[in-house]
Protein backbone atom coordinates (compact mmCIF):
# COMPACT_ATOMS: atom_id res chain seq x y z
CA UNK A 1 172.33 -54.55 89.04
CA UNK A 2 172.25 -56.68 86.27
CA UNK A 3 169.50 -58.65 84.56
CA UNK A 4 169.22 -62.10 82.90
CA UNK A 5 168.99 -61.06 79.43
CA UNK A 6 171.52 -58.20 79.52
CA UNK A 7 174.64 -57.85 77.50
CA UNK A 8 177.57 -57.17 79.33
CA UNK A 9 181.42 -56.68 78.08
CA UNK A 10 184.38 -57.55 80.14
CA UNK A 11 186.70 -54.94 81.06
CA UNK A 12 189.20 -56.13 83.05
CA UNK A 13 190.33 -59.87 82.65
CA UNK A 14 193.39 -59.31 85.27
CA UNK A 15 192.14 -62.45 88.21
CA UNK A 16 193.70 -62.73 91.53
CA UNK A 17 195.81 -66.16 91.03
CA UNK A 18 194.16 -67.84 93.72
CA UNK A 19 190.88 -67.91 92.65
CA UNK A 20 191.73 -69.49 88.97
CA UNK A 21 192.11 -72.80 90.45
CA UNK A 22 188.22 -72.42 91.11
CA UNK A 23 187.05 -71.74 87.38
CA UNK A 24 187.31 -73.48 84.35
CA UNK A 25 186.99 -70.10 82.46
CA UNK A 26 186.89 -66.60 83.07
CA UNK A 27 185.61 -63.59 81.47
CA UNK A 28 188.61 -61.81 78.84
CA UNK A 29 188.37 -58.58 77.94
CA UNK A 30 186.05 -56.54 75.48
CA UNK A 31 184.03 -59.63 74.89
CA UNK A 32 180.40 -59.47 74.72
CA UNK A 33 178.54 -61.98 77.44
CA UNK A 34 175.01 -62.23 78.10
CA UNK A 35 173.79 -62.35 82.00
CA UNK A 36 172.17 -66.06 82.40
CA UNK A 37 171.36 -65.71 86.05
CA UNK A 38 171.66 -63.37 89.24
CA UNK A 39 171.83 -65.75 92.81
CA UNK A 40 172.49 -65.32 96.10
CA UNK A 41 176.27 -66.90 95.60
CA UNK A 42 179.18 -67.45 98.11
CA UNK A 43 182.58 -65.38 98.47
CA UNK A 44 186.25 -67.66 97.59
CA UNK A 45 186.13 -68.41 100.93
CA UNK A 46 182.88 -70.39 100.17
CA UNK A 47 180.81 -68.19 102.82
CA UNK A 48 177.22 -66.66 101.59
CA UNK A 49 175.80 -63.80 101.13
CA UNK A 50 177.08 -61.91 98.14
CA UNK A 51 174.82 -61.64 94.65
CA UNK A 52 176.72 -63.80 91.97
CA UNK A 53 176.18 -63.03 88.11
CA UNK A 54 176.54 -66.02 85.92
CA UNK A 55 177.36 -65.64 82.18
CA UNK A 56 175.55 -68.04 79.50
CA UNK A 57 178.94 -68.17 77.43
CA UNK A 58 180.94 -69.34 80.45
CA UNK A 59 179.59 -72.07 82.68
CA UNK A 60 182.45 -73.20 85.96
CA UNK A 61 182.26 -75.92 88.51
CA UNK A 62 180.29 -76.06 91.69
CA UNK A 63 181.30 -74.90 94.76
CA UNK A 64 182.48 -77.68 97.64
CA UNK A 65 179.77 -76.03 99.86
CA UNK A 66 176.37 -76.74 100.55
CA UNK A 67 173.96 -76.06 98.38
CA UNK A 68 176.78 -76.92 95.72
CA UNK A 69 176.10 -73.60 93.84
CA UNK A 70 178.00 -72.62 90.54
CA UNK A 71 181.13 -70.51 90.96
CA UNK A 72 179.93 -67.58 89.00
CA UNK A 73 181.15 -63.86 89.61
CA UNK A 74 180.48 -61.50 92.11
CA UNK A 75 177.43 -58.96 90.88
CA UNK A 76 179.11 -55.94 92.20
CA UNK A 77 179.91 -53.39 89.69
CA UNK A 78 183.08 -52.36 91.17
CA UNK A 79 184.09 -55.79 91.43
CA UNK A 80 182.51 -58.00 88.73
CA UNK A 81 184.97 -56.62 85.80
CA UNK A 82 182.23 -56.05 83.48
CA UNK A 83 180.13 -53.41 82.28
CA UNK A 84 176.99 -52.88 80.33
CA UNK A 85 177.46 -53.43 77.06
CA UNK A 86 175.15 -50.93 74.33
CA UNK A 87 176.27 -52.59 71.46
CA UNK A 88 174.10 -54.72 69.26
């Protein structure tokens, strides 16, 4: 899991085309981002109950669903496209 804090570097900036319509930027790759936050977020279907990572260098739009929450990026490893980053 990630921490707020924590430097991260994306690996794979290759985004399904259907979800770019919800962000006004995305993660490229090997860039360095820092973790701002860790929430309980929703999927792109705007349904809870998956653990969203947001980046301080990237900050998208709210979601259309209550409680309005940032779009950030799902914190699953396999899934988030970014790794831990041990550089300094």
């Amino acid at each position: 899991m990630y921490l707020p804090g924590q430097k991260v570097v994306c690996v794979d900036d290759i985004f399904p085309e259907a979800i770019k319509k919800y962000y006004w930027k995305l993660p490229v790759k090997d860039v360095t981002y820092t973790v701002r936050d860790l929430i309980p977020g929703i999927d792109p279907n705007g349904e809870p109950g998956e653990m969203c990572v947001y980046l301080v260098e990237l900050i998208n739009p709210c979601s259309d669903k209550p409680p309005y929450p940032e779009r950030g990026f799902k914190a699953d490893r396999k899934s988030t496209r970014l790794n831990s980053s041990h550089r300094t």
